[in-house]
Protein backbone atom coordinates (compact mmCIF):
# COMPACT_ATOMS: atom_id res chain seq x y z
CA UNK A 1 193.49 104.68 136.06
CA UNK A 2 195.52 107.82 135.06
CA UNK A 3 195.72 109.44 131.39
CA UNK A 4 198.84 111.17 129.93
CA UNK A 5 198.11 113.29 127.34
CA UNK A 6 200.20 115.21 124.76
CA UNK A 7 199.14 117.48 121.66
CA UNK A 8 200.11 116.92 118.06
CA UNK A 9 201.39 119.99 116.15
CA UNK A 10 198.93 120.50 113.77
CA UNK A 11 194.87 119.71 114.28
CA UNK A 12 192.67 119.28 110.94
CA UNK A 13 190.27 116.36 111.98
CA UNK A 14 186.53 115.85 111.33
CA UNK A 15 184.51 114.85 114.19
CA UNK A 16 181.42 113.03 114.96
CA UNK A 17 179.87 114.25 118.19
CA UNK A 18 177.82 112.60 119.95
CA UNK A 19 173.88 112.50 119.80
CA UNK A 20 172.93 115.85 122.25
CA UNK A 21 171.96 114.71 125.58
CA UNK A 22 169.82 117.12 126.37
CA UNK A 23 167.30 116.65 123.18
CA UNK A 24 167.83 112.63 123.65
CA UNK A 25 167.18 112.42 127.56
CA UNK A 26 163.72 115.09 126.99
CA UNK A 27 162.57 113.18 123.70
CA UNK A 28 162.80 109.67 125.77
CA UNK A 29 160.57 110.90 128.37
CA UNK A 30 158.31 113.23 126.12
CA UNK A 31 158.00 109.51 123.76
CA UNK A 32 157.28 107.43 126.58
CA UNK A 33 154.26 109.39 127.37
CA UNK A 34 152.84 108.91 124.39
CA UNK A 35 152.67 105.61 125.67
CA UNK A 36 153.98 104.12 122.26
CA UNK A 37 156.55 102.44 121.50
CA UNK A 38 158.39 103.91 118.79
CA UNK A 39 162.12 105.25 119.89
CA UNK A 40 163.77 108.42 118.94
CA UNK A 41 166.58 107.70 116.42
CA UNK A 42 169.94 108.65 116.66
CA UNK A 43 169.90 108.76 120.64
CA UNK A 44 172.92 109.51 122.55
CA UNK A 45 175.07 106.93 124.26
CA UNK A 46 175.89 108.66 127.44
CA UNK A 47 175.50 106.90 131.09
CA UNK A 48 172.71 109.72 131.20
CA UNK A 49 170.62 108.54 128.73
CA UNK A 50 171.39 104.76 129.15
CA UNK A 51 169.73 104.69 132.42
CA UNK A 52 166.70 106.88 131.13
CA UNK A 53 166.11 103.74 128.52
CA UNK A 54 166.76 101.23 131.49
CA UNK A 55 164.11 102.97 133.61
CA UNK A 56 161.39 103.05 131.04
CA UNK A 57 162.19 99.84 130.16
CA UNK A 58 160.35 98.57 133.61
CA UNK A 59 162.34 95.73 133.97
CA UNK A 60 162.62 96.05 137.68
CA UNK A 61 160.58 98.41 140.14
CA UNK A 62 163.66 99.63 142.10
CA UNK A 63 165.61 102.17 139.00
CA UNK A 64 169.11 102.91 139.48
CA UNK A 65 169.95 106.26 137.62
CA UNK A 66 173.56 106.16 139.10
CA UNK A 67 174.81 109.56 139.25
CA UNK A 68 172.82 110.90 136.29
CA UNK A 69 170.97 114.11 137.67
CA UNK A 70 169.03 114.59 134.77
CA UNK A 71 167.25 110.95 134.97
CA UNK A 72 166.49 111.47 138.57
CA UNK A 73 164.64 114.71 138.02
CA UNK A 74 162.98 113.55 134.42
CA UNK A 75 162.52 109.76 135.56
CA UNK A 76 160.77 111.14 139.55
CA UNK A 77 157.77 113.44 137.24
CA UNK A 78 157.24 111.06 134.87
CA UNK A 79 156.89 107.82 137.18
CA UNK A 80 154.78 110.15 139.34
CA UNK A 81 151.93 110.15 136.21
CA UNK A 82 153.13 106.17 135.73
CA UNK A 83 150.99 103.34 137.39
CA UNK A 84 153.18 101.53 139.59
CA UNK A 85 155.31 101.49 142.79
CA UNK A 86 158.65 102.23 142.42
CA UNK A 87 162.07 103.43 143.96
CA UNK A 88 164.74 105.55 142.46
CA UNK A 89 167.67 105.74 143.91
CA UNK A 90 171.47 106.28 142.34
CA UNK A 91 175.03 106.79 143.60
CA UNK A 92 176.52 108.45 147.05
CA UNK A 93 176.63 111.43 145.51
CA UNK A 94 173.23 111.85 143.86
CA UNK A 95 172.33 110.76 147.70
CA UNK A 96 173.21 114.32 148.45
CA UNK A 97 171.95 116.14 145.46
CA UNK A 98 168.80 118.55 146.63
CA UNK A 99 165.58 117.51 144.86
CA UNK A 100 163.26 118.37 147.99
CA UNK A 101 161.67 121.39 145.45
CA UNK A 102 160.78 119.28 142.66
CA UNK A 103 159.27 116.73 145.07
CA UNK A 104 157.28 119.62 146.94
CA UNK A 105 156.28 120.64 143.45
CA UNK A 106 154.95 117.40 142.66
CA UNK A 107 152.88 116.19 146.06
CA UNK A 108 151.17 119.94 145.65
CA UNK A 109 149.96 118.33 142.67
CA UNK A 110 148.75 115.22 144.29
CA UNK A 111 151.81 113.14 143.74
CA UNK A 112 152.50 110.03 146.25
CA UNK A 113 155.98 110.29 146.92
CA UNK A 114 158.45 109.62 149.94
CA UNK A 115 162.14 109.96 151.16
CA UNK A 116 163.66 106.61 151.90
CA UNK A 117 166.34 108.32 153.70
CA UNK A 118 167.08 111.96 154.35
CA UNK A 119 164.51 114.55 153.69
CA UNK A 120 164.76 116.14 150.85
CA UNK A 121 167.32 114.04 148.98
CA UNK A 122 166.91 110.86 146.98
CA UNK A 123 165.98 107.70 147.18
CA UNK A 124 162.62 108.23 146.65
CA UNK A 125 159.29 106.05 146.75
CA UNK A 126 157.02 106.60 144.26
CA UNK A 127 153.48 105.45 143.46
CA UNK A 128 152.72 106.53 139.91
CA UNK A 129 148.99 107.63 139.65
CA UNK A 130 146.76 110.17 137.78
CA UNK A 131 147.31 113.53 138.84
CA UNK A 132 145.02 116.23 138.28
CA UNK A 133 147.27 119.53 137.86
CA UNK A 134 146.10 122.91 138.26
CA UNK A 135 148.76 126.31 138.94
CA UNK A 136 152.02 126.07 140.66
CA UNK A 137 154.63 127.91 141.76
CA UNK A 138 158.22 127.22 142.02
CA UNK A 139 161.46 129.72 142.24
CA UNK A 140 162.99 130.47 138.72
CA UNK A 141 166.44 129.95 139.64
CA UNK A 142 166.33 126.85 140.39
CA UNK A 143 167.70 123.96 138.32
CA UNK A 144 165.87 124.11 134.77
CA UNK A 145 165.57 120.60 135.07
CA UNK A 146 163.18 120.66 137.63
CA UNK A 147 160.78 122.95 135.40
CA UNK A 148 161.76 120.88 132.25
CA UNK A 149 160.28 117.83 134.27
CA UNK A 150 157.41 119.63 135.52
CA UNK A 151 156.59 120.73 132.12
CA UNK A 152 157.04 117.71 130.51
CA UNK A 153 154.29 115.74 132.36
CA UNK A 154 151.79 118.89 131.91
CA UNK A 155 149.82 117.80 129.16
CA UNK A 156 149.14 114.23 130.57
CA UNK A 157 147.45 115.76 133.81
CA UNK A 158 143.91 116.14 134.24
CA UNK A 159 143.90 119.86 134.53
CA UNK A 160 146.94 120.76 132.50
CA UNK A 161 149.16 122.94 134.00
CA UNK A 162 149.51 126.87 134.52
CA UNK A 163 153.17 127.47 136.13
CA UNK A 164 154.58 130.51 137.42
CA UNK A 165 158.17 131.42 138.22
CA UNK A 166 159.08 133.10 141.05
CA UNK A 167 162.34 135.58 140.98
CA UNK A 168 165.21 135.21 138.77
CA UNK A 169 164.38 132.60 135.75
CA UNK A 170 167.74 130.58 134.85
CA UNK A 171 168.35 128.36 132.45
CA UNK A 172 165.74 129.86 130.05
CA UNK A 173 167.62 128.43 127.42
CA UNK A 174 166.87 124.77 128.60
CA UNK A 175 163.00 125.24 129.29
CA UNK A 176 163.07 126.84 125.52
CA UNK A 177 164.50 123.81 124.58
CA UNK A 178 162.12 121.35 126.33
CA UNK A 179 159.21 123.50 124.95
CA UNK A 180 160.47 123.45 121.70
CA UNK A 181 160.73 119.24 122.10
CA UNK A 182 156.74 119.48 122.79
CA UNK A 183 155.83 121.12 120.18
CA UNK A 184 157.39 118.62 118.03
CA UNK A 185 155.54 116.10 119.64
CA UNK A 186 151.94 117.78 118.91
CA UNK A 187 151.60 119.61 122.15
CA UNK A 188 151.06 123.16 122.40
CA UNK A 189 153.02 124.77 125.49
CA UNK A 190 153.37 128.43 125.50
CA UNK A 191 154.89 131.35 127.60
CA UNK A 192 151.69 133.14 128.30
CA UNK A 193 153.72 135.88 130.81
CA UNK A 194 157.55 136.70 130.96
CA UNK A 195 157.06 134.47 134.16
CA UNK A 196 154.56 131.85 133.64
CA UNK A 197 154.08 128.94 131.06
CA UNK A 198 150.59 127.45 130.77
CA UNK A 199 150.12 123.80 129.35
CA UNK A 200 146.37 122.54 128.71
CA UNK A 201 145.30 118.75 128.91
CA UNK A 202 146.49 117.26 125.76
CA UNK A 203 147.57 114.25 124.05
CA UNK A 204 151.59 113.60 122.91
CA UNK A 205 151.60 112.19 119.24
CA UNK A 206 154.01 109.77 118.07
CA UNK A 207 156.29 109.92 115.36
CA UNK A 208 159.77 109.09 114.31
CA UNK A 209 162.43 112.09 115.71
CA UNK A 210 166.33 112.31 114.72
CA UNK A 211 168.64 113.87 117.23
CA UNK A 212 170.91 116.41 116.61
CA UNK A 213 174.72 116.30 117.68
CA UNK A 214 175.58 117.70 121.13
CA UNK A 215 176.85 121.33 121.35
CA UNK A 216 177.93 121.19 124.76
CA UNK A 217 180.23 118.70 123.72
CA UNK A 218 181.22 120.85 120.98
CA UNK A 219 182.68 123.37 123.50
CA UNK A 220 185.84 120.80 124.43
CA UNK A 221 186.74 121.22 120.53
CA UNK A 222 186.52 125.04 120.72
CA UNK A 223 188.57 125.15 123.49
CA UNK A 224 191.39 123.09 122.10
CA UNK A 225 190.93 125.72 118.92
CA UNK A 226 191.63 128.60 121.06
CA UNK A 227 194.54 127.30 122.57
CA UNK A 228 196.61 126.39 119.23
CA UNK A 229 198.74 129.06 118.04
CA UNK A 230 198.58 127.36 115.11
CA UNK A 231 196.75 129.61 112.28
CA UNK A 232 196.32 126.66 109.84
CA UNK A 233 194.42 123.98 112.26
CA UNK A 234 190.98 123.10 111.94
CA UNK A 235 188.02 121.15 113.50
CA UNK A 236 184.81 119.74 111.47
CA UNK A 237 182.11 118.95 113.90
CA UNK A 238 179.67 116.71 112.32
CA UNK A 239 175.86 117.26 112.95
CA UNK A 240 175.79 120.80 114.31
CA UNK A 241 172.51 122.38 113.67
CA UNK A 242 173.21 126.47 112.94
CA UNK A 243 169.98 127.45 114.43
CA UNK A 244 170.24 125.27 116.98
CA UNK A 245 167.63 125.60 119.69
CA UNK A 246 170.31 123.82 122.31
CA UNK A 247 171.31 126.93 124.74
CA UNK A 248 175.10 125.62 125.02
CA UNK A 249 175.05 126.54 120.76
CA UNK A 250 176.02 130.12 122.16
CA UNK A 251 179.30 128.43 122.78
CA UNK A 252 180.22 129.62 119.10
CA UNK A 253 179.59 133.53 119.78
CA UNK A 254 181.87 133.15 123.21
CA UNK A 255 184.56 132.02 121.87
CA UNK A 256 184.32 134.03 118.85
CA UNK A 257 186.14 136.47 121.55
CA UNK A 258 189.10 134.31 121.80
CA UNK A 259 190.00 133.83 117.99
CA UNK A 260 187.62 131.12 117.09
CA UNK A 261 185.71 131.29 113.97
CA UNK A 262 182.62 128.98 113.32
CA UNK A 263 181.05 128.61 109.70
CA UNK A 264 178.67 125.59 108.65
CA UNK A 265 178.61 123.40 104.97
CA UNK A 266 175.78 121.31 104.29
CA UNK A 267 176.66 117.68 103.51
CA UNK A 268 174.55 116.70 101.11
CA UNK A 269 175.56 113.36 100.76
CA UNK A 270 174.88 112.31 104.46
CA UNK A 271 172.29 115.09 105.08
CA UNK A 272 174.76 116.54 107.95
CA UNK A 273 175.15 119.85 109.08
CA UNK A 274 178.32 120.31 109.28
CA UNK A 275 180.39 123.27 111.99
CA UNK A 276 183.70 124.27 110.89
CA UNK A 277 185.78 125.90 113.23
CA UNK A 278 189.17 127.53 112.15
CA UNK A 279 191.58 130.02 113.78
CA UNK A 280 191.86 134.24 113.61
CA UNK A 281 193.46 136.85 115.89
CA UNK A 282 192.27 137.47 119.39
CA UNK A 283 191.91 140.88 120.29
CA UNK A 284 190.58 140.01 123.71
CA UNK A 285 192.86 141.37 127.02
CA UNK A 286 189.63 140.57 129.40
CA UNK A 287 186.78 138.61 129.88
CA UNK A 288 183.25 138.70 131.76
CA UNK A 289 180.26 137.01 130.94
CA UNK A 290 176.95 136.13 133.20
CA UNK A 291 176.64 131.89 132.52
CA UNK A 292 173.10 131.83 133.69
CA UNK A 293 171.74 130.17 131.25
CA UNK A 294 174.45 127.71 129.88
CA UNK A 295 176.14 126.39 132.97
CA UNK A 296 178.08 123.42 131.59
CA UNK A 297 180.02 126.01 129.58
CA UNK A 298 181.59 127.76 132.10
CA UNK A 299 184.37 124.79 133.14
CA UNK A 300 185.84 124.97 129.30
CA UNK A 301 186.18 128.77 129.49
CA UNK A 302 187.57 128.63 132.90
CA UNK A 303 190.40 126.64 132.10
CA UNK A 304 191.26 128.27 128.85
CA UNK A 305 191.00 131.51 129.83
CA UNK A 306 193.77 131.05 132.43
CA UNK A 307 196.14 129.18 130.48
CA UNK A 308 196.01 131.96 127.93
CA UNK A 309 196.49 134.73 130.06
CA UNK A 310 193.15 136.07 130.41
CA UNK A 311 191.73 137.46 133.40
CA UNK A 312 188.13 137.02 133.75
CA UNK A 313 184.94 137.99 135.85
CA UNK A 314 182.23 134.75 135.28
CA UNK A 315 179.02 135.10 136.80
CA UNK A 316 175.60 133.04 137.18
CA UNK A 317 177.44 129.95 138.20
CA UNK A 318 175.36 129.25 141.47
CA UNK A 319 173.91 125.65 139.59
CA UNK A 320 177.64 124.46 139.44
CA UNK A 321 177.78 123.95 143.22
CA UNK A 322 175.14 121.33 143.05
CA UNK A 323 176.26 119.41 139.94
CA UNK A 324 178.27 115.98 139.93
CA UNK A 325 180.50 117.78 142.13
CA UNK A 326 180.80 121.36 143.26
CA UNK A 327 182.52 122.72 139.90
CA UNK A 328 183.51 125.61 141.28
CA UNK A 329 185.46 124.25 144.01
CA UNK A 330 186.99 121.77 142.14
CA UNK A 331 188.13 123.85 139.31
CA UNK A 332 189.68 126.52 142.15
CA UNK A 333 191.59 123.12 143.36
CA UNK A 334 192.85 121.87 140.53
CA UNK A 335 193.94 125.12 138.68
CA UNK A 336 195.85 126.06 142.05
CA UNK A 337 197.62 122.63 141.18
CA UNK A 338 198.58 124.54 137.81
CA UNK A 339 199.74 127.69 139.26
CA UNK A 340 196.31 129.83 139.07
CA UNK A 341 194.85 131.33 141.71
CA UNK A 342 190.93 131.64 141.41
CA UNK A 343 188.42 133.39 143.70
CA UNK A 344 184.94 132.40 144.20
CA UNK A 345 182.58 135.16 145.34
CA UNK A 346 178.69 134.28 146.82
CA UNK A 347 178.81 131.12 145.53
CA UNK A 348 177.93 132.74 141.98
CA UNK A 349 180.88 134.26 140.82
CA UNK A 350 184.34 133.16 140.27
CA UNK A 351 187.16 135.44 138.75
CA UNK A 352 190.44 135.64 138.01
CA UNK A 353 192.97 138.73 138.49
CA UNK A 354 195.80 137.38 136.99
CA UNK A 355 197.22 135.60 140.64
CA UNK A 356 199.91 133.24 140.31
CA UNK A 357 201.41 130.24 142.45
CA UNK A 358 204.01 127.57 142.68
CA UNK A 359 202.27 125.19 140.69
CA UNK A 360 203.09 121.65 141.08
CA UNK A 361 206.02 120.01 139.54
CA UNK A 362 203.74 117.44 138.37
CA UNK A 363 200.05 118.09 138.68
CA UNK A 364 197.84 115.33 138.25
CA UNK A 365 194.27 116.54 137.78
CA UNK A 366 191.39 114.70 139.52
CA UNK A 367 187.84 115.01 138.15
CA UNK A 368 185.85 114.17 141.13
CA UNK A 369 183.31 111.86 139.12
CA UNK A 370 182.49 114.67 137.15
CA UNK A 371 182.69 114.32 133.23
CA UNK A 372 183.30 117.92 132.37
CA UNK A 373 186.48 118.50 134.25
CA UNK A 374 188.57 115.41 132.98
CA UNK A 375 186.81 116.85 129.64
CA UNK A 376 188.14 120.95 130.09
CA UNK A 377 191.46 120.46 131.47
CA UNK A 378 192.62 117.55 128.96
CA UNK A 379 193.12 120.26 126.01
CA UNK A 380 195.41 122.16 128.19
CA UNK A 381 197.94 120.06 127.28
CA UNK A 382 198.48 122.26 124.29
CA UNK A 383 200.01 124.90 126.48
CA UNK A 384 201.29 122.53 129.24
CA UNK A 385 203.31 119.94 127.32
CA UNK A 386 201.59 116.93 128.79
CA UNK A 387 199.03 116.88 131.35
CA UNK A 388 197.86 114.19 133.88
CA UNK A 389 194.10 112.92 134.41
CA UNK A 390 192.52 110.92 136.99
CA UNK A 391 189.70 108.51 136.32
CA UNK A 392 189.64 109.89 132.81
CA UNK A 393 186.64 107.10 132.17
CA UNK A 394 184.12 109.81 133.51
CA UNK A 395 183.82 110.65 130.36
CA UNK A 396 181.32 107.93 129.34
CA UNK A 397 178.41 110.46 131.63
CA UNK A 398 178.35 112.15 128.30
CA UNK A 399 180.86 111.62 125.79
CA UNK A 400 181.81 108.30 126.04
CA UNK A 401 184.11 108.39 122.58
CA UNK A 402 185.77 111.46 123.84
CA UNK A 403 189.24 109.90 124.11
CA UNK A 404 189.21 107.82 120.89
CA UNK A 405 187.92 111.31 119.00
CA UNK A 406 190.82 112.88 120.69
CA UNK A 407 193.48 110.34 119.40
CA UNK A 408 191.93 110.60 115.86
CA UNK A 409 192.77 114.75 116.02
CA UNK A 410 196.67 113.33 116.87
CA UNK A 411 197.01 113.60 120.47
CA UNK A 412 199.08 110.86 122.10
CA UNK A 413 197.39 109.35 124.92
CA UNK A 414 199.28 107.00 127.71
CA UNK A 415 197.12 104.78 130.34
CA UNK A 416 198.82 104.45 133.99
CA UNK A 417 197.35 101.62 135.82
């Protein structure tokens, strides 16, 4: 299936984002070790968290997280501390996603877990058990998620847990987030060094928890901001939280720098926050910024920045190669398709100098099973005309309404078959 998509003139829509992903997948896992059975309200309805609920659930021993990395990383900690045998397994893809450091992480702390296939990638065996904890190590700049799951478990093990990062600490953001979610939850988990987080035994208390709207996916509606010429549009994002303790809420401050305004109104009526995003100059001729702690921003910036002219030096994008796909080859690949020429550097850096080429006469983009490109490049259409999208159903991973939100701001979209 291909997508056609063409801008209206004028924007002024209010828009319901979806439930954040991040707080719904952490407060499923953080609930279900309360071992209750109260759910968190408000949960997103992303593939991401579906199979999360369908893994708890226990219906079946062998769980099937698809390509969702976040439930294979969450779902392997917490079934380690879960009686039972199981297997988790997902798509081709996640078959080739590295989780060999999380797994080491966990069998140091007596977990009972084995590669069905190739070392050091899923499926896994599990057999969920008691483990008793103690002090681990594990590199920094790694994926968050690994530490997120880690920590999550940390209070349910014998010993607690005392965990040190090694080297440069990414994502801080993200393990902020998850501490933040276990606190609200009754469990006290503290930095106790720059590098090191210590969690004692302790016991997760129930109670009912509302999530908050999704600022990541806020960042597609910023984008299309700062590509409209048009001084007069606007965008009302629904259940924003200023304050926010989501790391991809910085997304307001970047693109501040390319003539985005954000202010926030409190709906008293539906007890909404509410993020109102309007247009000013841009003053901005060049742009570098280090994306080590929000990742799943970068793809959004990438692609505007280009289209408006703006050459750009991003750093701290070494998680991106290991994602759904690698983003950063992908976005070199399709924005050559579009006439920009972008350089990767050490597998953490890509730029662009301002290097044009033949684009093609009629680029269709593909999104490589990943959610956030069909999600970046379909704004571009603003500058472009019309643009073309691949697979454009991606977008369920994480914003499954994305298109219908997208017709509701005016945009005309056209389904090839």
């Amino acid at each position: 299936m291909q997508y056609i998509i063409t801008c209206p003139e004028h924007i002024d829509t209010s828009i319901m984002l979806p439930a954040s992903k991040s707080i719904s997948n952490r407060a499923l896992i953080i609930q279900a070790l309360t071992r209750g059975g109260m759910m968190p309200e408000n949960l997103s309805d992303c593939d991401d968290t579906e199979v999360i609920i369908r893994g708890l659930s226990h219906q079946s021993n062998v769980i099937d997280i698809k390509a969702a990395g976040t439930a294979m990383r969450f779902m392997t900690a917490y079934l380690s501390v879960t009686d039972g045998e199981y297997t988790i397994t997902g798509t081709e893809r996640m078959k080739h996603r590295p989780i060999g450091i999380l797994v080491d992480a966990l069998r140091y702390l007596g977990a009972d877990i084995e590669y069905v296939g190739e070392e050091g990638y899923p499926p896994l065996h599990i057999c969920g058990k008691q483990l008793d904890g103690g002090t681990l190590e594990i590199p920094g700049n790694v994926s968050s998620q690994y530490i997120s799951a880690l920590l999550m478990i940390a209070p349910v093990l014998t010993k607690g847990l005392e965990l040190r990062l090694t080297g440069n600490i990414i994502s801080r953001p993200y393990i902020d987030l998850t501490l933040h979610l276990m606190h609200e939850f009754g469990v006290s988990a503290e930095w106790s060094d720059f590098d090191t987080i210590s969690v004692s035994p302790q016991v997760y208390q129930q109670h009912t928890y509302i999530i908050e709207s999704d600022w990541s996916a806020a960042s597609y509606w910023y984008e299309i901001l700062a590509l409209k010429d048009d001084q007069t549009s606007k965008v009302v994002l629904q259940g924003l939280k200023d304050g926010s303790r989501q790391g991809d809420s910085s997304v307001r401050y970047i693109f501040s720098l390319l003539g985005v305004k954000t202010s926030f109104n409190k709906d008293d009526v539906h007890r909404l926050s509410e993020a109102i995003l309007t247009r000013h100059s841009r003053m901005l001729n060049r742009m570098e910024y280090d994306f080590t702690n929000h990742p799943d921003l970068a793809q959004p910036l990438i692609a505007v920045c280009a289209i408006l002219g703006i050459p750009f030096h991003f750093t701290g994008l070494g998680s991106l190669k290991i994602k759904e796909t690698d983003r950063m080859d992908a976005m070199k690949r399709e924005m050559e398709k579009l006439g920009y020429l972008l350089h990767e550097d050490n597998g953490t850096i890509l730029s662009w100098d301002g290097e044009r080429c033949e684009p093609m006469s009629q680029p269709i983009i593909d999104t490589y099973e990943d959610h956030r490109m069909a999600m970046s490049f379909a704004p571009l259409a603003i500058k472009l005309g019309e643009i073309h999208i691949n697979n454009p159903e991606v977008v369920s991973k994480s914003y499954p309404h994305y298109w219908n939100d997208l017709r509701k701001a005016g945009f005309h979209i056209e389904q090839v078959d």
